[in-house]
Protein backbone atom coordinates (compact mmCIF):
# COMPACT_ATOMS: atom_id res chain seq x y z
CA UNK A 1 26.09 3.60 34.19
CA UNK A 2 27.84 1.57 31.39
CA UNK A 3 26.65 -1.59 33.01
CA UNK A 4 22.79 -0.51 32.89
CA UNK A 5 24.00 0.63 29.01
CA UNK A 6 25.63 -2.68 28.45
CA UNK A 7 22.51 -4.56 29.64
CA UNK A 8 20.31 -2.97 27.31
CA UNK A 9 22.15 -3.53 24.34
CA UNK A 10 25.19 -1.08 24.61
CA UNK A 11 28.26 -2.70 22.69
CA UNK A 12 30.77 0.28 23.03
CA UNK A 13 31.25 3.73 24.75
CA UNK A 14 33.97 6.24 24.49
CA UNK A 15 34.83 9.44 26.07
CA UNK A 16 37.19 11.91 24.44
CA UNK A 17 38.62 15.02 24.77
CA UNK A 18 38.44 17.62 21.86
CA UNK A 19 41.83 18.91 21.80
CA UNK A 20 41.54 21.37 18.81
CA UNK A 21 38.84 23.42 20.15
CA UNK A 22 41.58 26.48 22.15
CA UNK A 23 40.02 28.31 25.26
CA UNK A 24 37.63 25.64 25.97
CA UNK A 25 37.24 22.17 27.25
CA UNK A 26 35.39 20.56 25.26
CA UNK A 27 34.28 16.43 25.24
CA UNK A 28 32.57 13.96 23.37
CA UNK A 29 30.70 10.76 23.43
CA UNK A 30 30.04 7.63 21.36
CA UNK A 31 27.76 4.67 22.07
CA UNK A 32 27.81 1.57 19.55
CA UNK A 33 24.51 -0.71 19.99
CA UNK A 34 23.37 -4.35 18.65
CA UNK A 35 20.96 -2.66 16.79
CA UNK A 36 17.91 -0.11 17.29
CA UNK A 37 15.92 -1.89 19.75
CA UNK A 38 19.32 -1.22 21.96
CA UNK A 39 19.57 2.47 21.31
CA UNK A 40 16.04 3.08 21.71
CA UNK A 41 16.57 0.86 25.50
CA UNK A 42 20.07 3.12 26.09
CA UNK A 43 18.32 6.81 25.45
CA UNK A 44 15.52 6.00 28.28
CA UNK A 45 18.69 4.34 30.78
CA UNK A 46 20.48 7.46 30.00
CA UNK A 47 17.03 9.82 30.74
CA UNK A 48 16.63 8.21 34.24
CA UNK A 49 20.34 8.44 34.72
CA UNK A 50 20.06 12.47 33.69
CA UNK A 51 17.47 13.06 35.76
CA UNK A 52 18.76 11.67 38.69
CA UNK A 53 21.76 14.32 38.76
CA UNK A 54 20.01 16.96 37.48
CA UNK A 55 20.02 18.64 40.11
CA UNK A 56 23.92 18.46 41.13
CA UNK A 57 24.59 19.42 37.55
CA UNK A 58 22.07 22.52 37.43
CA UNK A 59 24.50 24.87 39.71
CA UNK A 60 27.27 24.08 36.92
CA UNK A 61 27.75 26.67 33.70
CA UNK A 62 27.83 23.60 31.15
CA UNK A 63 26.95 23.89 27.76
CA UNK A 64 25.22 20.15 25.98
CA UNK A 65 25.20 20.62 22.46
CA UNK A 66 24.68 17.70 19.90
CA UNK A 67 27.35 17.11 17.55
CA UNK A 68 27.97 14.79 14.52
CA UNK A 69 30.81 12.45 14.49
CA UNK A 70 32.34 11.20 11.34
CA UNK A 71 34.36 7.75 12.00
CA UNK A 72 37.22 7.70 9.45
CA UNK A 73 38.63 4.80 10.73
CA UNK A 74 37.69 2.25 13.21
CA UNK A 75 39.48 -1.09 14.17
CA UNK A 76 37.99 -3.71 17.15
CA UNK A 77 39.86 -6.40 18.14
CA UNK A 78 37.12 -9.38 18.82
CA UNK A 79 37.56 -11.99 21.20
């Protein structure tokens, strides 16, 4: 999917683990775009990527819930 993302304008992606959260498994996810003609592109490639697994995921007891992320520090190495 990243290489749909990445032609629409997707810079970065990330996918972490939540390790303080105890009894549950929790993840999360962060894009970084050129700008917000890109993000607007990414949310429809990652609509028509939803729907097309919809329904292998809809069996599953998974919980999506929007968080906010607050970056306290962030280093890229460009090259």
């Amino acid at each position: 999917m990243f290489e749909h993302l990445k032609a629409n304008g997707c810079l970065a992606y990330s996918y972490n683990q939540i390790w303080n959260s105890p009894g549950t498994f929790k993840t999360s996810a962060m894009y970084e775009y050129e700008g917000p003609e890109a993000f607007k592109a990414c949310q429809q490639v990652m609509k028509d990527y939803v729907q097309s697994i919809e329904s292998e995921i809809r069996g599953l007891d998974v919980v999506i819930e929007a968080s906010r992320n607050v970056i306290r520090h962030y280093s890229r190495v460009s090259g």
